[in-house]
N, C-alpha and C. Protein backbone atom coordinates (compact mmCIF):
# COMPACT_ATOMS: atom_id res chain seq x y z
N UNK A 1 0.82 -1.17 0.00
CA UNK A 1 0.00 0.00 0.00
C UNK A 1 0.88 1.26 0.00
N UNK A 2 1.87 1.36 0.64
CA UNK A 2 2.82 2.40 0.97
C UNK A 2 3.62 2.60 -0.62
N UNK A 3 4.10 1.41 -1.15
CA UNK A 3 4.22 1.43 -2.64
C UNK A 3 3.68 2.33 -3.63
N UNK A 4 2.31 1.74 -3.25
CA UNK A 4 1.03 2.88 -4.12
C UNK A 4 1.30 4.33 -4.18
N UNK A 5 1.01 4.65 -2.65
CA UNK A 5 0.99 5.94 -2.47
C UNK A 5 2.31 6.87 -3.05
N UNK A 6 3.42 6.34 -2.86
CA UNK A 6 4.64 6.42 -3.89
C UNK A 6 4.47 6.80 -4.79
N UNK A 7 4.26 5.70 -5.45
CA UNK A 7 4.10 5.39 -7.15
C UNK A 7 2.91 6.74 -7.17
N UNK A 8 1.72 6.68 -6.92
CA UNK A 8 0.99 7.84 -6.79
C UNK A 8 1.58 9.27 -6.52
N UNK A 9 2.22 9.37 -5.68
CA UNK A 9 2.70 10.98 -5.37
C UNK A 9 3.92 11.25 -6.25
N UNK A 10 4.38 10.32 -6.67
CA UNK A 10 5.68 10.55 -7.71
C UNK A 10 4.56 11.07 -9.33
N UNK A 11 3.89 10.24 -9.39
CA UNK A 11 2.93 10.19 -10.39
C UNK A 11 2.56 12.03 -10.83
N UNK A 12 1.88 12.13 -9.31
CA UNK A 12 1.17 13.51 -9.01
C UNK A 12 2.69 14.76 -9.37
N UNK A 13 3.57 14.56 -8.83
CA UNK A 13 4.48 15.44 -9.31
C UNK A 13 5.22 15.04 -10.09
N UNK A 14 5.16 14.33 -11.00
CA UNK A 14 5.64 14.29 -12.74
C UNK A 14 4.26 15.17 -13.09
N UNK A 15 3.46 14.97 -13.18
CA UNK A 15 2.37 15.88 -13.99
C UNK A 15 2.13 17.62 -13.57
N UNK A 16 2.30 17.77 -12.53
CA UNK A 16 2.69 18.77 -11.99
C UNK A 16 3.68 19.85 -12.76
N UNK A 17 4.97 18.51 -12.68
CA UNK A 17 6.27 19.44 -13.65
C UNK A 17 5.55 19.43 -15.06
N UNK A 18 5.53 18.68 -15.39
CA UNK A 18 4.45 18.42 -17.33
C UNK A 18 3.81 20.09 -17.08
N UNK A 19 2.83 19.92 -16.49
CA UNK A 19 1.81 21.44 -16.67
C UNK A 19 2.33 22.76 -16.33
N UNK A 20 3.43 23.00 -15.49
CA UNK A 20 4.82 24.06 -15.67
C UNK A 20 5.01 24.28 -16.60
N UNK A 21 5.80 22.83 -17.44
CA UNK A 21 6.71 23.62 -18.46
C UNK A 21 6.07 23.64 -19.61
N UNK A 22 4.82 23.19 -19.94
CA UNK A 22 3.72 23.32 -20.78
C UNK A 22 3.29 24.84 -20.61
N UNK A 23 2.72 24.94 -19.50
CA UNK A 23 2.82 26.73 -19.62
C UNK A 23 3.45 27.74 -19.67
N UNK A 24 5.27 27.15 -19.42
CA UNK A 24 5.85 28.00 -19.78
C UNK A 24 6.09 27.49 -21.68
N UNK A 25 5.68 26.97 -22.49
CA UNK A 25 5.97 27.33 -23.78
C UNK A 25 5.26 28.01 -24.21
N UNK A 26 3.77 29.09 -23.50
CA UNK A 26 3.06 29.55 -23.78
C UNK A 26 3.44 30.94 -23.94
N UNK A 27 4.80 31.05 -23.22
CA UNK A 27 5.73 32.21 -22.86
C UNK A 27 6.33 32.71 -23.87
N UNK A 28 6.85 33.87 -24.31
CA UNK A 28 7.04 34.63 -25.52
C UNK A 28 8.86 34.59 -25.58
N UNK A 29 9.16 33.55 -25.92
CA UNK A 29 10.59 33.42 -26.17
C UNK A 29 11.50 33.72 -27.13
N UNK A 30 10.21 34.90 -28.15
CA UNK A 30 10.91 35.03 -29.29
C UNK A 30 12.60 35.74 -29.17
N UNK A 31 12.77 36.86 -27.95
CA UNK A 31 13.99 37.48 -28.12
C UNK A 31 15.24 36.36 -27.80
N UNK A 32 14.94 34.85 -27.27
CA UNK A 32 16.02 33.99 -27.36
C UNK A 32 15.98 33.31 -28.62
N UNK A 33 15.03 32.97 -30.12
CA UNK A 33 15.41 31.87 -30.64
C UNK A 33 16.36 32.84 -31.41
N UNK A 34 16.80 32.45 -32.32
CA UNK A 34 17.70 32.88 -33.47
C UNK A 34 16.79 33.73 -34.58
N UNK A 35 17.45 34.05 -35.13
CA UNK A 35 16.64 35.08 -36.66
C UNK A 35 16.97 33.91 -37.34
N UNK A 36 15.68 33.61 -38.16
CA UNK A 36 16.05 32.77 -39.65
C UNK A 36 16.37 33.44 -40.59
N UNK A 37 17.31 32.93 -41.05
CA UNK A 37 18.40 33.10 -41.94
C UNK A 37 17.66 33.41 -43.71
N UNK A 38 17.73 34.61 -43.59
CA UNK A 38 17.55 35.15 -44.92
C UNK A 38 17.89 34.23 -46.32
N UNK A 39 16.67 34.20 -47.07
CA UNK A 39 16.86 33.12 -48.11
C UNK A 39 16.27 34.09 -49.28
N UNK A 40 17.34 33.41 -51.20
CA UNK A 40 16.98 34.20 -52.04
C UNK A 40 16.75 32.73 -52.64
N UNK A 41 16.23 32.31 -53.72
CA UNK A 41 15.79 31.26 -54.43
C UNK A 41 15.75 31.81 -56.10
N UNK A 42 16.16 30.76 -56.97
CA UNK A 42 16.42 31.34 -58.50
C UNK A 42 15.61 29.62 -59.29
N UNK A 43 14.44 29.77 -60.26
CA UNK A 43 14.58 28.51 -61.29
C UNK A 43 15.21 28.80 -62.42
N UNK A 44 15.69 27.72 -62.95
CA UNK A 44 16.77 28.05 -63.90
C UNK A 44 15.99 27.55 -65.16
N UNK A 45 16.15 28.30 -66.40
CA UNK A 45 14.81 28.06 -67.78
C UNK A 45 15.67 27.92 -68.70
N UNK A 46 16.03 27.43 -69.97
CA UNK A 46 16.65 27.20 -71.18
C UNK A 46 15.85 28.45 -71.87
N UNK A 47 16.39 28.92 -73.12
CA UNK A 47 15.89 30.17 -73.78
C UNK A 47 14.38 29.01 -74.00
N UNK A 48 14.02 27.82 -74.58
CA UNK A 48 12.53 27.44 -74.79
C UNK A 48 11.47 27.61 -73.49
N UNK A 49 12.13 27.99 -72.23
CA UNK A 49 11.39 27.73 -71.30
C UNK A 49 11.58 26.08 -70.70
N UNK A 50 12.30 25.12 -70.67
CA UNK A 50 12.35 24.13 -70.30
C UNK A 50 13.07 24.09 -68.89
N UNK A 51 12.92 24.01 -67.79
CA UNK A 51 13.08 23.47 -66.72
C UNK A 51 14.95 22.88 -66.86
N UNK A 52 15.92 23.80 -66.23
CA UNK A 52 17.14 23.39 -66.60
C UNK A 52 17.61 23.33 -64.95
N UNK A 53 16.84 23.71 -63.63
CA UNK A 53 17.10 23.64 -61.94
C UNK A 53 16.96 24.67 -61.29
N UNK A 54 17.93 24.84 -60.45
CA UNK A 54 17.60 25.54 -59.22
C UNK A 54 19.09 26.59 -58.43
N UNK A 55 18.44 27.57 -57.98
CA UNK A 55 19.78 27.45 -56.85
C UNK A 55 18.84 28.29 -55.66
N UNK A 56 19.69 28.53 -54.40
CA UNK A 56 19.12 28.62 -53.28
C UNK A 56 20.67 29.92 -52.95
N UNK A 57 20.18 31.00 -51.95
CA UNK A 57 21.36 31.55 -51.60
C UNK A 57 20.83 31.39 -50.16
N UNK A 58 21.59 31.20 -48.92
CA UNK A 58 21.09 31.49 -47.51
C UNK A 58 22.59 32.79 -46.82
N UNK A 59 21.70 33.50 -46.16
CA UNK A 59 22.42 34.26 -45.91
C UNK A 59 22.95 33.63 -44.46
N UNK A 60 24.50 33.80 -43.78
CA UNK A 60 25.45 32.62 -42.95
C UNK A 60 26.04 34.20 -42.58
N UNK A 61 26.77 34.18 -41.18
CA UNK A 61 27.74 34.89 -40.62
C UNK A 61 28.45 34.94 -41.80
N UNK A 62 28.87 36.05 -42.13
CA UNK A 62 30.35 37.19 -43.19
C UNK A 62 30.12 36.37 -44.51
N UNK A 63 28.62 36.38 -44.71
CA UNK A 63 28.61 36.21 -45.92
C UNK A 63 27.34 35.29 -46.67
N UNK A 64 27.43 34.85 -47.46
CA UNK A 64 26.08 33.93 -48.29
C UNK A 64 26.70 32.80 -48.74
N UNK A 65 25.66 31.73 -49.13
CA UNK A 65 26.23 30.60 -48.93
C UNK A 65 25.10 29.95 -50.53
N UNK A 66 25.79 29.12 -51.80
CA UNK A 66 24.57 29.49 -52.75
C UNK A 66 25.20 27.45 -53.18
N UNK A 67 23.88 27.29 -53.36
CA UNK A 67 23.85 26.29 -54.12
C UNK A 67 23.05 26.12 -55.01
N UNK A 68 23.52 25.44 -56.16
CA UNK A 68 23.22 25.18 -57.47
C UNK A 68 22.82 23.53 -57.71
N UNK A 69 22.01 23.19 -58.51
CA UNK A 69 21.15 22.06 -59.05
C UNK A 69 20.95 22.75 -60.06
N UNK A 70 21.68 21.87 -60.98
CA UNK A 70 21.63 21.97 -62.35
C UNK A 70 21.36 20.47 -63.06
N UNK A 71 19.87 20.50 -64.32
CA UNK A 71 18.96 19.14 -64.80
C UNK A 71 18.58 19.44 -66.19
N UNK A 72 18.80 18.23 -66.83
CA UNK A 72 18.65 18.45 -68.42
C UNK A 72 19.98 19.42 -69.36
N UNK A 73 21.04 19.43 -68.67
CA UNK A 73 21.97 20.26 -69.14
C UNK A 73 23.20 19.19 -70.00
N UNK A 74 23.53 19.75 -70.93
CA UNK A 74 24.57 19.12 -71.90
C UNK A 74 26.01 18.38 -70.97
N UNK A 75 26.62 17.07 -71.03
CA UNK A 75 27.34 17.02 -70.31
C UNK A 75 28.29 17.69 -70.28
N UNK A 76 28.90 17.54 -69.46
CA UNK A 76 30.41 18.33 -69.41
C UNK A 76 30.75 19.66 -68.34
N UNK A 77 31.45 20.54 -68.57
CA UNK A 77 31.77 21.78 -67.79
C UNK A 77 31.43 22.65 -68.15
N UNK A 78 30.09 23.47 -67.37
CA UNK A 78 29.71 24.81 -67.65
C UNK A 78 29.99 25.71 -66.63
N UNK A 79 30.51 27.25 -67.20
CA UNK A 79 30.39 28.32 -66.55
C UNK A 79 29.45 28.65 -65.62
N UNK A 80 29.20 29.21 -64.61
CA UNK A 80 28.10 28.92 -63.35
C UNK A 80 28.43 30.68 -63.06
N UNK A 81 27.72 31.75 -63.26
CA UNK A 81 28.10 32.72 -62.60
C UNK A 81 26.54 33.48 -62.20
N UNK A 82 26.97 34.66 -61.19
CA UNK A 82 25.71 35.53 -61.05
C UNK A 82 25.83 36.81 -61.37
N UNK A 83 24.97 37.03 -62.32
CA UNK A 83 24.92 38.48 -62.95
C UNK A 83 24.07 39.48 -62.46
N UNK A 84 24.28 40.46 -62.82
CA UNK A 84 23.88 42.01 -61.93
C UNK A 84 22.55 41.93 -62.45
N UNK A 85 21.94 41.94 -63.42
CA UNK A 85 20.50 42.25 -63.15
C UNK A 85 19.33 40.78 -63.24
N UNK A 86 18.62 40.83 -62.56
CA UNK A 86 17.60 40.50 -62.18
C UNK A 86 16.49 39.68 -63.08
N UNK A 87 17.05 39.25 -63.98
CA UNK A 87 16.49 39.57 -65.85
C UNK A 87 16.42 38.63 -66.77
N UNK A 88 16.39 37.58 -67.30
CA UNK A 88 16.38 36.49 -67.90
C UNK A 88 15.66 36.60 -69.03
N UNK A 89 15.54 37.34 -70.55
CA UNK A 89 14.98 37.55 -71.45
C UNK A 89 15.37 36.38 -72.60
N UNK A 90 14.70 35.49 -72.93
CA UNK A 90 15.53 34.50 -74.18
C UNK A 90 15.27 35.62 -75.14
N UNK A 91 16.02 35.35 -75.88
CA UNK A 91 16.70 33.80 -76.14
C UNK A 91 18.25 33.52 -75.66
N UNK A 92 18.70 34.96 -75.24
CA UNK A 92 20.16 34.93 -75.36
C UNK A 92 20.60 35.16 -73.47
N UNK A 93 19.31 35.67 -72.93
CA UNK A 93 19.63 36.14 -71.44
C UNK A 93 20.59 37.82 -71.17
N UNK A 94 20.69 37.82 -72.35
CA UNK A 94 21.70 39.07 -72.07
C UNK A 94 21.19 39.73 -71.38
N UNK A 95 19.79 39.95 -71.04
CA UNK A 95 19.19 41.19 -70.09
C UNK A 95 19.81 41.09 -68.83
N UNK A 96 20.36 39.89 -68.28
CA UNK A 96 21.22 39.91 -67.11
C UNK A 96 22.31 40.24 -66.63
N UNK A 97 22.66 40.93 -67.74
CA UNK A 97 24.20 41.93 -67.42
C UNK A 97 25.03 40.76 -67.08
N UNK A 98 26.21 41.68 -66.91
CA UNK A 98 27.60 40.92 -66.25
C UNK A 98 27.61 40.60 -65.36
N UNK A 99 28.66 39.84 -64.86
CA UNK A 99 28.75 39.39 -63.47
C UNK A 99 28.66 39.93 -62.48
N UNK A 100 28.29 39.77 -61.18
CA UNK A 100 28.05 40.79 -60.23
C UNK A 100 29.37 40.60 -59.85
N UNK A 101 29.60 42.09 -59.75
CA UNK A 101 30.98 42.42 -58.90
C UNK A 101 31.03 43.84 -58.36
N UNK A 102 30.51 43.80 -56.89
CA UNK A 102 30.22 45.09 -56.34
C UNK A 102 31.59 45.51 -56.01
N UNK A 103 32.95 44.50 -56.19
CA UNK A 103 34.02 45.44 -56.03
C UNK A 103 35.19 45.71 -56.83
N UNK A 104 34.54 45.54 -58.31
CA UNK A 104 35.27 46.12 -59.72
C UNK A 104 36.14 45.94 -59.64
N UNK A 105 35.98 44.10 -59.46
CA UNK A 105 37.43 43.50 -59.98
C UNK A 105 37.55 43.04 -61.01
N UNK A 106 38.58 42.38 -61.72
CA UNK A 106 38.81 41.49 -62.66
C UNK A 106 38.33 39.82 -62.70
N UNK A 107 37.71 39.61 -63.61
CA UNK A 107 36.78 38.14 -63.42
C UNK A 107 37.88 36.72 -63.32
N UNK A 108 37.18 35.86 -62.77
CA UNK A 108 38.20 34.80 -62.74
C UNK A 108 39.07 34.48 -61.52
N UNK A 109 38.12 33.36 -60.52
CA UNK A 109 38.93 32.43 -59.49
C UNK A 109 40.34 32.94 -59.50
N UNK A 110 40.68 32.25 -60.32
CA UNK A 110 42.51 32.28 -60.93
C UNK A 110 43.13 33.26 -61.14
N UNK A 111 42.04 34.50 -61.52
CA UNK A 111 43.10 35.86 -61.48
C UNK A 111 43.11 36.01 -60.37
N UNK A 112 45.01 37.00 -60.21
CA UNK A 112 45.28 38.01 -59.26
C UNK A 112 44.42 39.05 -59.08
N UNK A 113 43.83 39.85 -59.61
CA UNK A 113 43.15 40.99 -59.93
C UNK A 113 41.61 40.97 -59.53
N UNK A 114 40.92 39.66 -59.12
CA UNK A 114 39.68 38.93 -59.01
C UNK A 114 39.47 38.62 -58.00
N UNK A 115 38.82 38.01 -57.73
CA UNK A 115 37.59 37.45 -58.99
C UNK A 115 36.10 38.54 -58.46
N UNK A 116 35.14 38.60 -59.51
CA UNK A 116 33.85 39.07 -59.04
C UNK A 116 33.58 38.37 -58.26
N UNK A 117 32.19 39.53 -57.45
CA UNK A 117 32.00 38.48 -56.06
C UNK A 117 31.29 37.39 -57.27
N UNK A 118 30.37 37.62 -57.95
CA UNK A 118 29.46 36.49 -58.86
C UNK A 118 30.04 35.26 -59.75
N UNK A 119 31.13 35.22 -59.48
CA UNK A 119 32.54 33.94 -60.14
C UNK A 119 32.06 32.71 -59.52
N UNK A 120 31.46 31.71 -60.10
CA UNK A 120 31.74 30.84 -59.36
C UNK A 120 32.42 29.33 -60.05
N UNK A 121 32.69 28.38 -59.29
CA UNK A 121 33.21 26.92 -60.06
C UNK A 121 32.78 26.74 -60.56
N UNK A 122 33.23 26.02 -62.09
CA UNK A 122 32.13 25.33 -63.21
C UNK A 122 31.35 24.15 -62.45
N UNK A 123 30.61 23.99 -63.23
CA UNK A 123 29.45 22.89 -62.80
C UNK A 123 29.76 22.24 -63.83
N UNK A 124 29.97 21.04 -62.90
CA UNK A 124 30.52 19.85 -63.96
C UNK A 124 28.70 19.00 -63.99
N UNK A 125 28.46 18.55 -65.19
CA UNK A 125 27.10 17.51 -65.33
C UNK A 125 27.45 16.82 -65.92
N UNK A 126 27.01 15.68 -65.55
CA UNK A 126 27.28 14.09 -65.95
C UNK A 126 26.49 13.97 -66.99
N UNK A 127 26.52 12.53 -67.05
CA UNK A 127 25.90 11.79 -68.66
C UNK A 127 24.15 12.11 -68.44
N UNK A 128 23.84 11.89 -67.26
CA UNK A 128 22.25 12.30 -66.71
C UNK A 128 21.45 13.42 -67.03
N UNK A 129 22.68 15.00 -67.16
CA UNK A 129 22.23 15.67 -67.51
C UNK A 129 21.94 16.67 -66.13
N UNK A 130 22.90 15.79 -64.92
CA UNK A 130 22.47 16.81 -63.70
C UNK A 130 24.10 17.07 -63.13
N UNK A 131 23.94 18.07 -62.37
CA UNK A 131 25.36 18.31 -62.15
C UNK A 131 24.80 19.50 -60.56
N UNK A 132 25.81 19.66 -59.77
CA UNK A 132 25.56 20.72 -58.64
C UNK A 132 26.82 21.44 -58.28
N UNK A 133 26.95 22.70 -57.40
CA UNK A 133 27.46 22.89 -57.22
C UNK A 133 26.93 23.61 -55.73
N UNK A 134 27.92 23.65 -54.67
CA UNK A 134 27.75 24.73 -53.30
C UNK A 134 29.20 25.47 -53.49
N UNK A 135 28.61 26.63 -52.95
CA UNK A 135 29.99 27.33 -52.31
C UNK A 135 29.77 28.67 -51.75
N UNK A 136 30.50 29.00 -50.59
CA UNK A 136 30.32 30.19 -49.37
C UNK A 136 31.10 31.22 -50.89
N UNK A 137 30.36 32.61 -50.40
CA UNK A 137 30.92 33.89 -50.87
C UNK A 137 30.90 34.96 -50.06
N UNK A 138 32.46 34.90 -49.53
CA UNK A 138 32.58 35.54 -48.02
C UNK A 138 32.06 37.00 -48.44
N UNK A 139 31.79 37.79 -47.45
CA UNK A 139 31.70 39.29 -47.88
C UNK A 139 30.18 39.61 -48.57
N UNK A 140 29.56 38.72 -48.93
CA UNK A 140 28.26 39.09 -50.04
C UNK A 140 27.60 39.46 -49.47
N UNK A 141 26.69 40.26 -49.52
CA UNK A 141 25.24 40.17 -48.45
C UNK A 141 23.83 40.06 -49.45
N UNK A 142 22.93 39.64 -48.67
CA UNK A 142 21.58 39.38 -49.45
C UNK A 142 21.11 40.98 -49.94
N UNK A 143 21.35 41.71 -49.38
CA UNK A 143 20.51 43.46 -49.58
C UNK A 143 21.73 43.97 -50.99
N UNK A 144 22.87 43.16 -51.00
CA UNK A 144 23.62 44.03 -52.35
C UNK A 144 23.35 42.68 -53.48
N UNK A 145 23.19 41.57 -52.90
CA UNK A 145 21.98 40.56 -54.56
C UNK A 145 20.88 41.35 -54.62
N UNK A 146 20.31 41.37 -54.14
CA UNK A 146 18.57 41.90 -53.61
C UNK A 146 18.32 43.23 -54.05
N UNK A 147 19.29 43.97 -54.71
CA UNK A 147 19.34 45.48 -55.04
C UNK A 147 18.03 45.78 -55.88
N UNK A 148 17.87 47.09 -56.14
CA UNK A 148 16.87 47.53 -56.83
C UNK A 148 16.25 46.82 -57.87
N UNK A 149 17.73 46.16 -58.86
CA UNK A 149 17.50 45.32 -60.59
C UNK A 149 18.09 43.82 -60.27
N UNK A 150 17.82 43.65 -59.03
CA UNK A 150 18.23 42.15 -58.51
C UNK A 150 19.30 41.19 -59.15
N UNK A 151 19.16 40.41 -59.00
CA UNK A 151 20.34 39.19 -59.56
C UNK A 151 19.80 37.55 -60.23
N UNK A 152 20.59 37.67 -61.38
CA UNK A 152 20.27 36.46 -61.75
C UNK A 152 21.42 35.34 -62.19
N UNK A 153 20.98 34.22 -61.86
CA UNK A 153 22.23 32.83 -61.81
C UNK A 153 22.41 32.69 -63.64
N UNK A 154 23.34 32.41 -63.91
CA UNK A 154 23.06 32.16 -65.64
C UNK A 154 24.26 30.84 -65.64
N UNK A 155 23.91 30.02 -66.23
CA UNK A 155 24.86 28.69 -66.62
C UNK A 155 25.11 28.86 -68.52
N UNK A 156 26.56 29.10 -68.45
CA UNK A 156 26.95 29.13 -69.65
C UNK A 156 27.08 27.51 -70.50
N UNK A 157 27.32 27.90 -72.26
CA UNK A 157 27.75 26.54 -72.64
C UNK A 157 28.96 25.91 -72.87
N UNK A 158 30.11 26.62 -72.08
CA UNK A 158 31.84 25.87 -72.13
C UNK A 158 32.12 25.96 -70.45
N UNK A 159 32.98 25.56 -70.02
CA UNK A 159 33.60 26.14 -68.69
C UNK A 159 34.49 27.25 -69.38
N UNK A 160 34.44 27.76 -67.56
CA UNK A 160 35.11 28.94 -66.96
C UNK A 160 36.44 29.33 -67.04
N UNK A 161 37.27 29.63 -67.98
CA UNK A 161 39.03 29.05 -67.99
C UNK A 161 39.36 30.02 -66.46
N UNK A 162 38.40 30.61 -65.74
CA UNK A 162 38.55 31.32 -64.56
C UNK A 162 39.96 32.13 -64.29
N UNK A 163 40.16 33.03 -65.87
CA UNK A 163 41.34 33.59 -65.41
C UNK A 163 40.73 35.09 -66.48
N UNK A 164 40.36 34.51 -67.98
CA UNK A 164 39.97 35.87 -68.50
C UNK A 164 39.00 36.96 -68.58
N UNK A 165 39.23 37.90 -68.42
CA UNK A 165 38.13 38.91 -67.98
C UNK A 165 37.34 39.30 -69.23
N UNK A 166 36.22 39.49 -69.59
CA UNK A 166 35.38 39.73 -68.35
C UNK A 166 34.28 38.46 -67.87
N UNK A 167 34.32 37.12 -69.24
CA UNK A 167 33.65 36.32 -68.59
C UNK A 167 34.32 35.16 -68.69
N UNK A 168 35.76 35.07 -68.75
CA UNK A 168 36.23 33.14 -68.82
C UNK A 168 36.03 32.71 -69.77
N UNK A 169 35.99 33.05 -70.87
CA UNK A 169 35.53 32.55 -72.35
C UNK A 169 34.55 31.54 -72.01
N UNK A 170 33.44 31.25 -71.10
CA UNK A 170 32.71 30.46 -70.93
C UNK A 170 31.11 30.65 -72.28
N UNK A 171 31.31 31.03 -73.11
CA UNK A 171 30.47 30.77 -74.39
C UNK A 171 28.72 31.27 -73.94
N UNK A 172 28.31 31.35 -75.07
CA UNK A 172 26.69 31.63 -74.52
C UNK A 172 26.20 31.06 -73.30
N UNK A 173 25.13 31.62 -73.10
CA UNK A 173 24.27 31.21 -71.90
C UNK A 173 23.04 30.63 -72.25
N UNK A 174 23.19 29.59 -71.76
CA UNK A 174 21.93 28.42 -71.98
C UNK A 174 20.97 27.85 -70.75
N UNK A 175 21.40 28.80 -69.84
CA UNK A 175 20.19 28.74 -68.43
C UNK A 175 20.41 29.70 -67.56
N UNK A 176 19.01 30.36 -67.23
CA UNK A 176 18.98 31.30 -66.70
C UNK A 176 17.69 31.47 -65.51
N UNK A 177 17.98 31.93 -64.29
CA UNK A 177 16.94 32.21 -63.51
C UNK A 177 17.02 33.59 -62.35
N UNK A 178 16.06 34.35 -62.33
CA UNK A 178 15.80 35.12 -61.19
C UNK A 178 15.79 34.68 -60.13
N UNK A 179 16.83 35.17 -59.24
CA UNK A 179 16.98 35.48 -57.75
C UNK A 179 15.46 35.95 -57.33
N UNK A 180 15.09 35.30 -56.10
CA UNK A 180 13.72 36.51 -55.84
C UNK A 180 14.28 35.67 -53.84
N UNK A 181 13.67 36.66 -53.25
CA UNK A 181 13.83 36.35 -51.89
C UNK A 181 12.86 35.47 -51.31
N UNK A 182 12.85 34.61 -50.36
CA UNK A 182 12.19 33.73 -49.79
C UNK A 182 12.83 32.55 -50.19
């Protein structure tokens, strides 16, 4: 019997603590969680309009962080960069300007003189036709992509020789998508 009452009063204060900390999640904890992390999102279109992927930017301490999914694309090594405006017009994309480079450098990983912040590694795609790429871009912030005439991802049709200015001899552009936030 003495058991019971135990087992019972232990019982009674487990539920006790339960209905505490149940009411304290009712409590306004917003000034401890974290800020979610600012997100820009781009689909990527062939001049026909065909579905060529994706990329994602999240904004990270000293900087942005962007990944690429790239589908239905020719195999091999393409140029991967982000250009200053906001703009994706086929057939050719040119409405997307040059590379973003808010600090008027010389294009190209490999140059001394470089690289734009918008340079990035070729995207290699396999026989499938899919290929990806991630990579941090220290220094970027979402409000200088995000500018007035925004930013758009463009996948060229050669790789990047990532040394000549102003675009790497990386050849036309054969996918293109708007940056938009969220």
């Amino acid at each position: 019997m003495q058991r019971l009452r135990l087992f019972q009063g232990a019982a009674i204060a487990s539920l006790a603590l339960l209905g505490a900390c149940a009411g304290s999640a009712d409590m306004d904890d917003s000034a401890d969680a974290p800020a979610a992390a600012a997100t820009a999102r781009a689909s990527l279109y062939s001049p026909s309009g065909i579905a060529m992927g994706n990329a994602m930017i999240v904004e990270m301490a000293g900087g942005l962080r962007l990944t690429v999914n790239g589908m239905a694309l020719p195999q091999g090594g393409h140029g991967t960069h982000i250009h200053t405006t906001g703009k994706c017009d086929a057939p050719d994309f040119t409405t997307a300007g040059g590379h973003w480079n808010p600090a008027a450098k010389q294009h190209g990983l490999n140059n001394p003189m470089g690289p734009h912040a918008g340079d990035l590694p070729n995207m290699i795609i396999g026989t499938d036709g899919a290929g990806s790429i991630t990579i941090n871009l220290p220094g970027a912030t979402m409000a200088g992509l995000l500018d007035a005439d925004g930013a758009a991802l463009v996948v060229h049709a050669q790789p990047d020789d990532n040394h000549t200015d102003p675009s790497g001899n990386s050849g036309g552009r054969i996918a293109c998508g708007v940056f938009a936030a969220g």
